[in-house]
Each structure stands twice: as C-alpha cells, then as structure tokens.
N, C-alpha and C. Protein backbone atom coordinates (compact mmCIF):
# COMPACT_ATOMS: atom_id res chain seq x y z
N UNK A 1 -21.30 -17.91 -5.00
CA UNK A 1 -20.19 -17.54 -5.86
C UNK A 1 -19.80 -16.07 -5.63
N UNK A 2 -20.53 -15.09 -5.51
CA UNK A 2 -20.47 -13.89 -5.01
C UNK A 2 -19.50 -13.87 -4.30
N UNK A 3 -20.19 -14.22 -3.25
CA UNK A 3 -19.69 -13.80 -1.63
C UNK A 3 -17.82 -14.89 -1.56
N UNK A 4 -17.69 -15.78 -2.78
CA UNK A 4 -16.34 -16.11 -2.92
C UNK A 4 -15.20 -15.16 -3.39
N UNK A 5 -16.33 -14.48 -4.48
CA UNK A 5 -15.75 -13.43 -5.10
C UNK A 5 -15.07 -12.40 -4.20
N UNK A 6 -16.30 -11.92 -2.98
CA UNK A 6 -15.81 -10.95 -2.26
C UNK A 6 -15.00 -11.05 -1.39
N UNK A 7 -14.55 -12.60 -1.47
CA UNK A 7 -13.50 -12.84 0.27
C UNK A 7 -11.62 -12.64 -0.42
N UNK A 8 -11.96 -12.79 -1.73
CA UNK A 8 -10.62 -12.21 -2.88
C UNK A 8 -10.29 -10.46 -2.49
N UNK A 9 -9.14 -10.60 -2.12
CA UNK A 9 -8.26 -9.32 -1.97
C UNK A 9 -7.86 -9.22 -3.22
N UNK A 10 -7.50 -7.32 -3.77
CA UNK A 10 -6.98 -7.40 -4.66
C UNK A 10 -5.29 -7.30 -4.68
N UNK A 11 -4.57 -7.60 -5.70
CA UNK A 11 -3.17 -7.90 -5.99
C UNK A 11 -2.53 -7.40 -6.89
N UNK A 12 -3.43 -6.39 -7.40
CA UNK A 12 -2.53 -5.06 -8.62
C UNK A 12 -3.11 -4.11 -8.09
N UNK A 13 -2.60 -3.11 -8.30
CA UNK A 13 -2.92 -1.22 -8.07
C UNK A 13 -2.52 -0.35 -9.15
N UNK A 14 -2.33 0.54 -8.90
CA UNK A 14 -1.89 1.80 -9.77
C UNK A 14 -1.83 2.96 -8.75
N UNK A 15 -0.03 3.22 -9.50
CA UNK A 15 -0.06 4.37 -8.46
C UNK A 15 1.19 5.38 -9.48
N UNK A 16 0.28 6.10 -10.62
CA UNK A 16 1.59 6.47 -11.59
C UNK A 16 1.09 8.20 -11.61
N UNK A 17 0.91 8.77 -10.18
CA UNK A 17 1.16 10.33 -10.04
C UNK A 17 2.67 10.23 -10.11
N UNK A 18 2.81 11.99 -10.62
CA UNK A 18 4.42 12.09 -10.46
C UNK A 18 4.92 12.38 -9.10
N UNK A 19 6.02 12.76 -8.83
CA UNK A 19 6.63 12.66 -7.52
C UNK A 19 6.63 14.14 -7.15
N UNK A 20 6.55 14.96 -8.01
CA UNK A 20 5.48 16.50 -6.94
C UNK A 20 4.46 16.12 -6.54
N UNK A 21 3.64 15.39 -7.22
CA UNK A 21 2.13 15.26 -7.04
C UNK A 21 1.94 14.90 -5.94
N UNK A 22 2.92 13.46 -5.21
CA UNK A 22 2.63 12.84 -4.26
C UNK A 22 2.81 13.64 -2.91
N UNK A 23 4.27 14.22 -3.07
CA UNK A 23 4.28 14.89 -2.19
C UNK A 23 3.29 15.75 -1.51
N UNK A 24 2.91 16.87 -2.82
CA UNK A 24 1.79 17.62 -2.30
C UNK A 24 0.23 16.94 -1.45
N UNK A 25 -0.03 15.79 -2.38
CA UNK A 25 -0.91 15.07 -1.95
C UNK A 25 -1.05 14.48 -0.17
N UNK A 26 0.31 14.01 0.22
CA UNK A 26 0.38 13.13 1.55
C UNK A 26 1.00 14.69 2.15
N UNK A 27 1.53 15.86 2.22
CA UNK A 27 2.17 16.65 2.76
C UNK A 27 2.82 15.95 3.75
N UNK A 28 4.19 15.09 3.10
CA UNK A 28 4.85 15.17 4.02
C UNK A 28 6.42 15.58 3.55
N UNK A 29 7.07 15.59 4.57
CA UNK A 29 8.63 16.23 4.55
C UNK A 29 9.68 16.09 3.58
N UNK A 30 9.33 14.45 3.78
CA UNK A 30 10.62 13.84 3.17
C UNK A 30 9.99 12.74 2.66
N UNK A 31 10.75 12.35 1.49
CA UNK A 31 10.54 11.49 0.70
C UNK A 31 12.12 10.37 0.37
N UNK A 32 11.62 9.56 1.41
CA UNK A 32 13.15 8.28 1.02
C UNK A 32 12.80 7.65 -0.12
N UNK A 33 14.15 7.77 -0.84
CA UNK A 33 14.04 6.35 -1.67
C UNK A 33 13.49 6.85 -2.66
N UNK A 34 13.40 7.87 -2.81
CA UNK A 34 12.26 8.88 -3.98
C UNK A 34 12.88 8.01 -5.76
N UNK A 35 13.93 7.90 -5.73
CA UNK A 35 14.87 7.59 -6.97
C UNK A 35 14.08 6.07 -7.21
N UNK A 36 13.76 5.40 -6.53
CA UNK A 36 13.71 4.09 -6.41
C UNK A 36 11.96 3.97 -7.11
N UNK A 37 11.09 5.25 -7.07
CA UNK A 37 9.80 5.11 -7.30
C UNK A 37 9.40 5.33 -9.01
N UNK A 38 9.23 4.53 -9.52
CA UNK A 38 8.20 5.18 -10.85
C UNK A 38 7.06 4.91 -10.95
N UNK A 39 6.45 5.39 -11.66
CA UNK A 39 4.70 5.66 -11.91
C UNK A 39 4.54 4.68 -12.57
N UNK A 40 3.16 3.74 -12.06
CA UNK A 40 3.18 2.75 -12.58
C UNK A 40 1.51 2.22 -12.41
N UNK A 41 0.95 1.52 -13.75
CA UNK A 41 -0.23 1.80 -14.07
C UNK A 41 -1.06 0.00 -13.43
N UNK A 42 0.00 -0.61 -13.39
CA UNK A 42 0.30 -2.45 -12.72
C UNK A 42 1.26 -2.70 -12.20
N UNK A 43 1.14 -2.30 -10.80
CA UNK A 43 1.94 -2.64 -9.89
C UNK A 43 1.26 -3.70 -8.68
N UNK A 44 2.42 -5.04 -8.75
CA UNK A 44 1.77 -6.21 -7.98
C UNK A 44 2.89 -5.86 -6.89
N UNK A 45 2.61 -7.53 -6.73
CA UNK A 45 4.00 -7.30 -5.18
C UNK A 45 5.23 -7.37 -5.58
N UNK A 46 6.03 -7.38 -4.61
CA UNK A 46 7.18 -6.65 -5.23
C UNK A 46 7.89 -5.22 -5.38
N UNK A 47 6.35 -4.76 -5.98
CA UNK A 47 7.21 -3.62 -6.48
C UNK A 47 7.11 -2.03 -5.78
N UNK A 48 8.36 -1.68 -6.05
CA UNK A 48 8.35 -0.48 -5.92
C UNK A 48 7.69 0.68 -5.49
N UNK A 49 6.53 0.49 -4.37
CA UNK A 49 5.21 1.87 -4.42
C UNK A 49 5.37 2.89 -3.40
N UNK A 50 4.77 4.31 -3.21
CA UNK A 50 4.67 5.06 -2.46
C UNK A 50 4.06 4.01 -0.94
N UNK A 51 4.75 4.67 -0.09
CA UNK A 51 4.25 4.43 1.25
C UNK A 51 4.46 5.55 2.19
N UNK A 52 3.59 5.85 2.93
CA UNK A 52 3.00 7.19 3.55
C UNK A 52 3.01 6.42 5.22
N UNK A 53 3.88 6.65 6.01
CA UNK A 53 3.75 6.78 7.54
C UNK A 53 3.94 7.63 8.64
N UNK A 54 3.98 7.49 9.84
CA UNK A 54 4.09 8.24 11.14
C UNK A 54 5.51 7.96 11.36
N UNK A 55 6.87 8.94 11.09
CA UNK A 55 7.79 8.98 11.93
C UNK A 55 7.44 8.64 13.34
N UNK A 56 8.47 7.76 14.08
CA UNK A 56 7.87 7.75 15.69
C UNK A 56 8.86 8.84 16.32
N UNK A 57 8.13 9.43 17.24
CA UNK A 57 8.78 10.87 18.26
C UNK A 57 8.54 10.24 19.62
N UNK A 58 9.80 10.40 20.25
CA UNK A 58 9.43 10.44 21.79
C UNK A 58 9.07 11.35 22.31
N UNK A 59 9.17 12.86 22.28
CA UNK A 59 8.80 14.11 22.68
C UNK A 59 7.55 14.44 22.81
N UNK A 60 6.74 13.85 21.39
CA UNK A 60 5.04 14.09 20.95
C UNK A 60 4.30 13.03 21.51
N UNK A 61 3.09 13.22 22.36
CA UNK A 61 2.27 12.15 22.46
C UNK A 61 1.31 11.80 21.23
N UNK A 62 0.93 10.76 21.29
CA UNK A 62 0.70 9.42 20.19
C UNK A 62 -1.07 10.87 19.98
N UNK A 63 -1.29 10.74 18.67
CA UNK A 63 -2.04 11.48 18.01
C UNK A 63 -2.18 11.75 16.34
N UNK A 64 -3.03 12.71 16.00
CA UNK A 64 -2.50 12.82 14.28
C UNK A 64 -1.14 13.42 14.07
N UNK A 65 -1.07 13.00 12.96
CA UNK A 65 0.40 12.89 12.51
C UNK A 65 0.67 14.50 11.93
N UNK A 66 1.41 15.60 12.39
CA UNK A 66 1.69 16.46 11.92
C UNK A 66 2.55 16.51 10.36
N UNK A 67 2.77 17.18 9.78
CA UNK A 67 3.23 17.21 8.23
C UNK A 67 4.48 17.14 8.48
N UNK A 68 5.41 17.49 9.34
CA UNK A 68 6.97 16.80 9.73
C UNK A 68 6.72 16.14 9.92
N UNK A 69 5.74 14.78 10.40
CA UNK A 69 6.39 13.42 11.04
C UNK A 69 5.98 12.70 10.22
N UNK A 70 5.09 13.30 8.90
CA UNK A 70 5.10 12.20 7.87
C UNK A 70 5.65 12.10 6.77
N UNK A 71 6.44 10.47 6.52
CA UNK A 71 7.30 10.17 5.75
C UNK A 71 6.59 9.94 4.79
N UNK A 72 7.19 9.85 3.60
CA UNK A 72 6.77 9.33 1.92
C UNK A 72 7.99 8.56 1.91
N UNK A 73 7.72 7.27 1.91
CA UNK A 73 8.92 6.41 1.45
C UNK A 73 8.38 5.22 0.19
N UNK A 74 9.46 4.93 -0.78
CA UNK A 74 9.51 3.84 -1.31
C UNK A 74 9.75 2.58 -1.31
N UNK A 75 9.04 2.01 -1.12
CA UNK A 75 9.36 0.24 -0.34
C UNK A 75 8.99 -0.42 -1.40
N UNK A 76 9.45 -1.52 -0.99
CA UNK A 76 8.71 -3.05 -1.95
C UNK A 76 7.50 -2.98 -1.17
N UNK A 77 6.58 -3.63 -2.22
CA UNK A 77 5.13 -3.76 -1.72
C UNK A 77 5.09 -5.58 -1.06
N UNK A 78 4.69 -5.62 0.53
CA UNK A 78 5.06 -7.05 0.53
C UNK A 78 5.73 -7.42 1.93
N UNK A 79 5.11 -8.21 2.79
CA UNK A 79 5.23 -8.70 4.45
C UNK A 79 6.26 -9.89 4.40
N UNK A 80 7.45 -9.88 5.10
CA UNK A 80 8.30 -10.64 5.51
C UNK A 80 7.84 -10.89 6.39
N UNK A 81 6.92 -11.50 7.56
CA UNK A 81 6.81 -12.00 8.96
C UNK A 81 7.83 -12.07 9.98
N UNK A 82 7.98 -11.07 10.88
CA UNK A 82 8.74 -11.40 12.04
C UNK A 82 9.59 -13.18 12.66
N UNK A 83 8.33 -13.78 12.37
CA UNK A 83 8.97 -15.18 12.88
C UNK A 83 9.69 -15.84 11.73
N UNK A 84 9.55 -15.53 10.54
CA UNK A 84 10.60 -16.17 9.38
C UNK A 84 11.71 -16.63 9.98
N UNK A 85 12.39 -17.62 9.91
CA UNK A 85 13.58 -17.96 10.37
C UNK A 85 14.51 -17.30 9.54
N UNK A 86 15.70 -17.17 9.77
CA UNK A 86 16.85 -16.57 8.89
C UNK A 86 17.52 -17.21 7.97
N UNK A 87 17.27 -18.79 8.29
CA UNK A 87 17.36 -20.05 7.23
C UNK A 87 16.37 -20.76 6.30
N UNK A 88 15.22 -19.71 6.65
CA UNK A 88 14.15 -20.43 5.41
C UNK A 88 13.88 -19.45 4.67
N UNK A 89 13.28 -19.40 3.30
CA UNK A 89 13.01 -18.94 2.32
C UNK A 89 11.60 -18.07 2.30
N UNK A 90 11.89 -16.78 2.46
CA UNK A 90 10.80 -16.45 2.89
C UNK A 90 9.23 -16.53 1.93
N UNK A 91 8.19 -16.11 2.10
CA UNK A 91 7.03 -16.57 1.00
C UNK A 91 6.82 -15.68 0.07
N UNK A 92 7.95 -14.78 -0.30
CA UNK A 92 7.73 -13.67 -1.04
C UNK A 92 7.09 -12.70 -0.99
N UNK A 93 5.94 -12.67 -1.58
CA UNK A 93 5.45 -11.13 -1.03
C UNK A 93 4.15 -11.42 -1.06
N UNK A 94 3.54 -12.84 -0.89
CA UNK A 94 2.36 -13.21 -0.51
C UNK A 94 1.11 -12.16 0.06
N UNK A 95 1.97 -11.71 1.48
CA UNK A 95 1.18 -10.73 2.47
C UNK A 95 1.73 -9.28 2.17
N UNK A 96 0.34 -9.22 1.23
CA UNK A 96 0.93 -7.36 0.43
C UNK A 96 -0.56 -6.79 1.44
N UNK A 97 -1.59 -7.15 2.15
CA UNK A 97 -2.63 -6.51 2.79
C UNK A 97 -3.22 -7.07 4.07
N UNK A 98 -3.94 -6.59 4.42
CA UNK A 98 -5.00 -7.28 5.68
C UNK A 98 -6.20 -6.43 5.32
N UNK A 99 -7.57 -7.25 5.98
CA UNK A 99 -8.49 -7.04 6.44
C UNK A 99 -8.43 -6.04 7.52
N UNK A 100 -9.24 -4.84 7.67
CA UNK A 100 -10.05 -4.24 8.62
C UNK A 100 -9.70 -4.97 9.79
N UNK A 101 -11.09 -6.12 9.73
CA UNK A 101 -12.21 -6.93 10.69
C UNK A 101 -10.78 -7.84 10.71
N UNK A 102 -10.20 -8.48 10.26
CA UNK A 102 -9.43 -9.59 11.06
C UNK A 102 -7.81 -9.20 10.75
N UNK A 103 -7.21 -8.18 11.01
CA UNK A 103 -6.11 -7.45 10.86
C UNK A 103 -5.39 -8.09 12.90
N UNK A 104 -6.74 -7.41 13.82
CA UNK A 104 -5.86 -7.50 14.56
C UNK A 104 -5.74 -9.44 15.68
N UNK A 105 -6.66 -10.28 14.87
CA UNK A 105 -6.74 -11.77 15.32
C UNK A 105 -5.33 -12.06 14.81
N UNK A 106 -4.84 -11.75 13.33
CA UNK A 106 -4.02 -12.59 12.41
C UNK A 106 -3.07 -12.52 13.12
N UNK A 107 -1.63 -13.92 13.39
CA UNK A 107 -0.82 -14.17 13.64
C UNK A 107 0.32 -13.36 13.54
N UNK A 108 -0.40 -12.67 12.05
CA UNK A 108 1.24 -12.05 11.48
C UNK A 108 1.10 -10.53 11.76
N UNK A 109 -0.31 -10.15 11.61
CA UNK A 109 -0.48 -8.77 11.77
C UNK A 109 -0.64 -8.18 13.21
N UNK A 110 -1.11 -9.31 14.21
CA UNK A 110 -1.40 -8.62 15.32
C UNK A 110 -0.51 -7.88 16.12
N UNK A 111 1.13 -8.20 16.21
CA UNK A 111 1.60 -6.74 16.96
C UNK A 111 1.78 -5.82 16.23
N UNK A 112 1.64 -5.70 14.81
CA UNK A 112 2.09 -4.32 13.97
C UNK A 112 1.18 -3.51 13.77
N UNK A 113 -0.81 -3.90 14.18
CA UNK A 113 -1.29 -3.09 13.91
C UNK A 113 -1.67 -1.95 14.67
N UNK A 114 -1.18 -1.95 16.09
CA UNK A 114 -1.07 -0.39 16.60
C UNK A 114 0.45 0.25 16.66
N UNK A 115 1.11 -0.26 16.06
CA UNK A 115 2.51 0.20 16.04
C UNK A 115 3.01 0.71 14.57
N UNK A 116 2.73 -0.12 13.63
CA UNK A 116 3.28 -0.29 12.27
C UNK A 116 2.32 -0.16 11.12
N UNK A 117 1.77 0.52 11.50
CA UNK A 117 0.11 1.19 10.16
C UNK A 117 1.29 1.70 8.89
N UNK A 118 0.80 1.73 7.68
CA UNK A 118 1.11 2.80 6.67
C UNK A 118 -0.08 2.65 5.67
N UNK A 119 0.12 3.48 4.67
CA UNK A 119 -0.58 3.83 3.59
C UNK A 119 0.65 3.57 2.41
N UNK A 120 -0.42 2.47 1.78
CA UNK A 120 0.29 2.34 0.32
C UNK A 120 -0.72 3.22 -0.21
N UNK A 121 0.04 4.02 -1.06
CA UNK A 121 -0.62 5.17 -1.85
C UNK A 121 -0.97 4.54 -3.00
N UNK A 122 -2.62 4.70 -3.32
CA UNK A 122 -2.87 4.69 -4.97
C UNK A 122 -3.30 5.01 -5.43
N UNK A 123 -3.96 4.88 -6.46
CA UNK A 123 -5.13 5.88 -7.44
C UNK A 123 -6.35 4.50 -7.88
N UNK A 124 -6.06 3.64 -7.77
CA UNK A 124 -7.01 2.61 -7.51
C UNK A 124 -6.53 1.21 -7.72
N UNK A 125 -7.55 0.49 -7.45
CA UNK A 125 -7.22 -1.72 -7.72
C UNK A 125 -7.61 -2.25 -8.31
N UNK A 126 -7.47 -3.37 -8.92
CA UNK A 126 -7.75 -3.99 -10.04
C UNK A 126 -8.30 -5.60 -9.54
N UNK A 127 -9.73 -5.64 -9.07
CA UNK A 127 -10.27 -6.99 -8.82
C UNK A 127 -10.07 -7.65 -10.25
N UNK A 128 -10.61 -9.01 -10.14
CA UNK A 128 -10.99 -9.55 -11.19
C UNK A 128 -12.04 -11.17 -10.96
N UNK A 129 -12.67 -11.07 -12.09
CA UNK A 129 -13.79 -11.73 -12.05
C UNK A 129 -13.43 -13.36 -13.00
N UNK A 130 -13.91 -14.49 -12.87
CA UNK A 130 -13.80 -15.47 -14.11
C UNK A 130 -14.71 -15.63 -14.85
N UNK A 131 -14.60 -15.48 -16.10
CA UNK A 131 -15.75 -15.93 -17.24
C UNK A 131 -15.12 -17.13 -18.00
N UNK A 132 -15.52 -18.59 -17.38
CA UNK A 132 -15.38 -19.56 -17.98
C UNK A 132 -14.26 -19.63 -17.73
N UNK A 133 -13.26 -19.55 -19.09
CA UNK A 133 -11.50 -19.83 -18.75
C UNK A 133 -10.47 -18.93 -18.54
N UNK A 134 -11.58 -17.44 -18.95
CA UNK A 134 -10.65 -16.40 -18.96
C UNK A 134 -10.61 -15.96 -17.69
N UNK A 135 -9.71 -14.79 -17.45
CA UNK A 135 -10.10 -13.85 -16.42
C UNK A 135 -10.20 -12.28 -16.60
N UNK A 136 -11.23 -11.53 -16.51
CA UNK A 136 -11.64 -10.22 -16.90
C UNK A 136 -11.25 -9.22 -15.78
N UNK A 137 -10.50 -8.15 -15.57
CA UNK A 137 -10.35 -7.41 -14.75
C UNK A 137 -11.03 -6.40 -14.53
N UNK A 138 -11.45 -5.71 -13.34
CA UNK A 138 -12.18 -4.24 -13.35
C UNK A 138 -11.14 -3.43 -12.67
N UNK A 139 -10.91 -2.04 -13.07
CA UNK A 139 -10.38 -0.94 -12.29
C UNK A 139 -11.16 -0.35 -11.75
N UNK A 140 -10.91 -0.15 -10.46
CA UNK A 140 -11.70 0.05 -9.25
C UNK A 140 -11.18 1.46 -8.53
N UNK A 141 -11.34 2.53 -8.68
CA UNK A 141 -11.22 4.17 -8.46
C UNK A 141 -12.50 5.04 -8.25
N UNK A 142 -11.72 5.86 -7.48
CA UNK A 142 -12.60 7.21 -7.57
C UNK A 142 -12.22 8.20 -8.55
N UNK A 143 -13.37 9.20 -9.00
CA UNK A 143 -13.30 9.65 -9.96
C UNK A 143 -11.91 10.87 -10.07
N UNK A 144 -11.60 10.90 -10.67
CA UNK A 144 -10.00 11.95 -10.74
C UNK A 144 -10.53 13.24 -11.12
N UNK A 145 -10.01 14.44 -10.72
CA UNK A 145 -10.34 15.75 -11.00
C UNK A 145 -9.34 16.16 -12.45
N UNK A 146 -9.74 16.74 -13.65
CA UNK A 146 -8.73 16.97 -14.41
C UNK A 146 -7.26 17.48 -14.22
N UNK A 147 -6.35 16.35 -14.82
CA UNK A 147 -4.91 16.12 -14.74
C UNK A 147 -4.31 17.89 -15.16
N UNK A 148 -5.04 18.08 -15.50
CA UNK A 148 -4.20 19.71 -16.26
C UNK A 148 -4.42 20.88 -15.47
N UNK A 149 -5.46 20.81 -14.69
CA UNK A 149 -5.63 21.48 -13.92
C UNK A 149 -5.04 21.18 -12.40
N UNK A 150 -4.51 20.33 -12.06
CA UNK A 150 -3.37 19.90 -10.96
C UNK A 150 -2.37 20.28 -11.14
N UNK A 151 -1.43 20.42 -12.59
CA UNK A 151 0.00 20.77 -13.09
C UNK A 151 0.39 22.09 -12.03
C-alpha cells in the first residue's frame, strides 16, 4: 500500500509569494503575463502559476542560464501533447508533471526534455493519503525564513 502511495504524483501546490518576491527569487529579467498571476495557496491544473525558463540564444552556447535569459512567465499549469490532433478534444491538463527516472522513455515527454525544461515555481505540494472514505492531505515544504524579514 505504501509503495502505491508513492507511485501518486502530486496535483495541488502553492505558490502565493508576491510578484517582487518572485522576481528577486528566480533573478530573472522579465516577467510575461505578470497581470495574469495571483498568489495562490491551491493551485491545481489549470491554473495560472509562475514558470521560470531558458530564453533560447543563438549567439550563447548551451550552458547555465545567465539572469537575462531567464524568463518568469505565467502559464496555465498543464501538457497539451504535440500529437493531439486539431480535431480532438484535448485531455485537459491531465499532464501537469513527469518523473525524473521515466521523463525521458515517455511518449509525450521525450523530445521536450532536452529542449523544453522549466520550473513551476512553488513554496510546496500537497500529497494526500486515504483513511477509509475520507481523504487527508499533507503540505509538503521546506521550512520558510521569516516573511517580515524578506519585505
């Protein structure tokens, strides 16, 4: 039962720093879509979250990402698959993650993962466990340094 437990990805986050915060945090340039983001303490798919990537440069060879080439953008959280047809309905936002270990076997992930990496930004996830009929959640973080002393 465990080890069922552990093959469960989680499907809520939290990601409700303000929008100095983030910035400072990812140091990067620019922030798209900034209007489109609010702080939010349950955020599933769908919605609205920080995402942190590598502008691509032809000039720079492939390396760490300097603080100009990284974007802060706001996206829906959530994988449309390349092969979707343009006439079917896509599965919504089913594929909000991957695995590590089987990121680069999967069908859907394997050409994006040396091309198309990002960071959904958060402050932590929300597994959850069953007791009988209910379901009990844990928040799952590292410890935060006092909020007042960041301002």
């Amino acid at each position: 039962r465990l080890h069922q437990e552990q093959e469960k990805m989680c499907g809520r986050h939290a990601c409700a720093m303000a929008p100095p915060r983030l910035a400072r945090a990812t140091g990067a340039a620019t922030h798209r879509n900034a209007d489109m983001y609010q702080p939010c303490y349950n955020c599933g798919p769908g919605h609205h979250s920080p995402v942190l990537y590598r502008e691509p440069t032809r000039e720079e060879p492939k390396g760490d990402a300097k603080p100009k080439d990284r974007v802060l953008h706001t996206m829906k959280w959530g994988l449309i698959p390349s092969f979707t047809k343009p006439d079917e309905k896509p599965q919504g936002y089913k594929m909000i993650n991957a695995r590590a270990e089987g990121a680069a076997s999967s069908a859907v992930f394997r050409r994006l993962v040396n091309s198309r990496r990002c960071v959904v930004l958060t402050e932590g996830f929300f597994e959850w466990t069953k007791e009988g009929n209910k379901k009990k959640g844990f928040y799952v973080h590292f410890p935060q340094p006092d909020q007042a002393a960041q301002q």
